[in-house]
Protein backbone atom coordinates (compact mmCIF):
# COMPACT_ATOMS: atom_id res chain seq x y z
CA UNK A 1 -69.65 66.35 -6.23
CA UNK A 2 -65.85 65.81 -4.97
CA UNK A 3 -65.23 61.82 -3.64
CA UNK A 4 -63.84 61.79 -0.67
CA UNK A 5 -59.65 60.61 -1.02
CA UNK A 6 -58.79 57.95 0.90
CA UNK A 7 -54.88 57.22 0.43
CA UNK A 8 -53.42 53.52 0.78
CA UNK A 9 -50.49 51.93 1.58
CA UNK A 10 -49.47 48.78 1.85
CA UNK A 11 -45.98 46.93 1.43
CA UNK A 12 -45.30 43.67 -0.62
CA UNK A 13 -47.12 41.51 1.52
CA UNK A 14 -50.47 43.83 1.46
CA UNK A 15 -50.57 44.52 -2.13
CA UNK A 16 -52.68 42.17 -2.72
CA UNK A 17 -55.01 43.16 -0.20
CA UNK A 18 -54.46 46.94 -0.77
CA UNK A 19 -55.61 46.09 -4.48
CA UNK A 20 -59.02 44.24 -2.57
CA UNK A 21 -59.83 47.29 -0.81
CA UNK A 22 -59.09 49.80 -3.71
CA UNK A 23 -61.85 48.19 -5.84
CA UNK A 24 -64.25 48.22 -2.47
CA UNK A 25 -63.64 51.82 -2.09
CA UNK A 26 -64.10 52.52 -5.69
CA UNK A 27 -67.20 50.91 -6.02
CA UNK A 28 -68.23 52.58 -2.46
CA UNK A 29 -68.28 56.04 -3.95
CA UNK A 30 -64.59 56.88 -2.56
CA UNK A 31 -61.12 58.24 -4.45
CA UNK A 32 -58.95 55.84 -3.65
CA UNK A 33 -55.12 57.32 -3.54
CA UNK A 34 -52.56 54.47 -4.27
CA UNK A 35 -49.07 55.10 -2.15
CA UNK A 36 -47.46 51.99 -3.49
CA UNK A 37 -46.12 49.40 -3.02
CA UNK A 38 -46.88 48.79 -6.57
CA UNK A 39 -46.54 45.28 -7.09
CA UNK A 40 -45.04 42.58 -5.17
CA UNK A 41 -41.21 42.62 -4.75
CA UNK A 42 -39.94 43.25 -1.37
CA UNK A 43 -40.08 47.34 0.13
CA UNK A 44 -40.17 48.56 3.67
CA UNK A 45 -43.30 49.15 5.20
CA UNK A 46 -41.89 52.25 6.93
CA UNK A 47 -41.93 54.00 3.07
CA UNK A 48 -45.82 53.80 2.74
CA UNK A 49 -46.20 54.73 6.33
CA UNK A 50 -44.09 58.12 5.80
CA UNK A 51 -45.48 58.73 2.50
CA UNK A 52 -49.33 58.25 4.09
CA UNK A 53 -47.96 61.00 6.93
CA UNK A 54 -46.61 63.17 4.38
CA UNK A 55 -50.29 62.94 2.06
CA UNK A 56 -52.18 63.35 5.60
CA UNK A 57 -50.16 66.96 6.02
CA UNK A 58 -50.61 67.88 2.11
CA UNK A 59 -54.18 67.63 1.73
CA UNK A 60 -57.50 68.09 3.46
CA UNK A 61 -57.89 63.77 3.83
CA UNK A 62 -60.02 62.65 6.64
CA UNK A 63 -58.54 58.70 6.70
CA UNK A 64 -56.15 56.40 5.65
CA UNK A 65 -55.21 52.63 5.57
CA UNK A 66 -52.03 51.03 5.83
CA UNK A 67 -51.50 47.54 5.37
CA UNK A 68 -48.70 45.25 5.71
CA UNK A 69 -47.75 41.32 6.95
CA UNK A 70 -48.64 41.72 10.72
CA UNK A 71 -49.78 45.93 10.41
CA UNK A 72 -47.30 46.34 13.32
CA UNK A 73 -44.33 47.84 11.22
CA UNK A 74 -47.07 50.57 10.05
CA UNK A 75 -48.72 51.31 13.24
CA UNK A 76 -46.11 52.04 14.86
CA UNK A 77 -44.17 54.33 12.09
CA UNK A 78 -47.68 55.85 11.15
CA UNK A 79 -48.02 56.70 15.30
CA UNK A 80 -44.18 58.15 15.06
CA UNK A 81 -46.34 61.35 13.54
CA UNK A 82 -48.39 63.85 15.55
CA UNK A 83 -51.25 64.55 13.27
CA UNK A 84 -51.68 60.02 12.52
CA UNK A 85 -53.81 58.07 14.83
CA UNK A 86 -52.80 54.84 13.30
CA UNK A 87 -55.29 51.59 15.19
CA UNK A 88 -54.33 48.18 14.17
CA UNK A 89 -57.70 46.20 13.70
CA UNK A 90 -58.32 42.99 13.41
CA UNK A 91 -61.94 42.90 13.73
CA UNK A 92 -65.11 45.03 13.05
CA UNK A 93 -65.85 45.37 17.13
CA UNK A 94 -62.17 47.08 17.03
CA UNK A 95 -62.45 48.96 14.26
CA UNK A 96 -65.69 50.68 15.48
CA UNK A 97 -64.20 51.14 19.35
CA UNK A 98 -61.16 52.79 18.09
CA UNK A 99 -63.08 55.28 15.86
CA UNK A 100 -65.69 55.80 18.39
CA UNK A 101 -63.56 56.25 21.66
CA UNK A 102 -60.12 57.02 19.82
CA UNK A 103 -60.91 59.42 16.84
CA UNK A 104 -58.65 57.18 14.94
CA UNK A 105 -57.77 58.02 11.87
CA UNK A 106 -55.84 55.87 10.18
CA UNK A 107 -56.81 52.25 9.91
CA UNK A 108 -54.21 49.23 9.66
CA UNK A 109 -55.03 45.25 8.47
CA UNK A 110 -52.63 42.71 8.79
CA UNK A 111 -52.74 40.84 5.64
CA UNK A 112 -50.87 38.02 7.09
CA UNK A 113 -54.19 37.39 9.75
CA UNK A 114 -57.07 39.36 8.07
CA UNK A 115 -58.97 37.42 5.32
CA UNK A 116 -59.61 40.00 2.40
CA UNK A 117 -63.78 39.38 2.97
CA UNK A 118 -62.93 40.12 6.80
CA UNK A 119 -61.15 43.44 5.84
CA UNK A 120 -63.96 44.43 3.89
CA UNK A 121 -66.03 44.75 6.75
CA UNK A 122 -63.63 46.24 9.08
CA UNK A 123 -62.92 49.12 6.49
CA UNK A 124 -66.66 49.96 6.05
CA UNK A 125 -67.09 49.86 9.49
CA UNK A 126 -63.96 52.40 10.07
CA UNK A 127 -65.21 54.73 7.30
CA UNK A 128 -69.17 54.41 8.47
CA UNK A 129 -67.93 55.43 12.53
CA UNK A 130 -68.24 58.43 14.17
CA UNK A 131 -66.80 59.76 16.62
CA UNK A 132 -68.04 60.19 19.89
CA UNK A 133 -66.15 62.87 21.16
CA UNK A 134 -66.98 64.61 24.77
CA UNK A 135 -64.74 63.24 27.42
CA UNK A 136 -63.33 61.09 24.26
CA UNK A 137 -61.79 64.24 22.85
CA UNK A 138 -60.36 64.96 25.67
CA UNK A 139 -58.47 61.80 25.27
CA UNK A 140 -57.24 62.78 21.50
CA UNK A 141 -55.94 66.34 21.90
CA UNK A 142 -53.81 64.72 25.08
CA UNK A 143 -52.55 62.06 22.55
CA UNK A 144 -51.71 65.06 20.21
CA UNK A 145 -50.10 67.09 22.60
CA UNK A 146 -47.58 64.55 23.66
CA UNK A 147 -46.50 65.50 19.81
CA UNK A 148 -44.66 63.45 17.63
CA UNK A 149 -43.10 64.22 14.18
């Protein structure tokens, strides 16, 4: 039986995060895909972003995180792209709204404001949400159609 792949990005400030959440989604029966950054010397967030967009288009992957300092440099580079719904969450209550109502695929943490036990939650909760669809999907292929990268 194939994991599921679940890629992950972070820059210098989420590595140490990103590594947090690659050992949850091990253990959590998932195929974690590491984008870099690969240890802690300074990079642009934008590079993970763009290289999450480009894995997203590649292969058949169903979500991916992005983390960096404040997660705003990656949401909004990860929402340049058409086929990313990039949600910056920085709780569980978010995290389950924006997958619910939003069909968000992409999730983003702050590392700089979301304590690693925190981000635990909020990424199960992301991965465990469905969406709701109906007059929700209406709202997602409008946010696709207004196109993007």
């Amino acid at each position: 039986m194939s994991r599921t792949v679940v890629p992950i990005g972070a820059d210098h400030r989420g590595y140490a995060l990103k590594a947090q959440l690659i050992g949850w989604l091990e253990q959590n029966g998932y195929a974690p895909k590491d984008l870099g950054a690969h240890g802690p010397e300074r990079c642009d967030a934008l590079d993970y972003a763009k290289a999450l967009a480009a894995a997203f288009k590649s292969n058949s992957i169903r979500f991916g995180i992005l983390i960096c300092g404040s997660g705003q440099a990656m949401t909004i580079t990860a929402n340049r792209y058409q086929h990313l719904r990039a949600a910056l969450c920085g709780g569980v209550a978010m995290a389950k709204t924006t997958r619910e109502h939003n069909d968000a695929n992409v999730l983003v943490l702050g590392a700089d404001f979301t304590p690693p036990d925190e981000a635990l939650k909020i990424l199960q909760t992301f991965l465990d949400t469905e969406f709701l669809g109906g007059r929700y999907a209406e709202r997602r292929d409008a946010l696709t159609a207004l196109g993007g990268l």
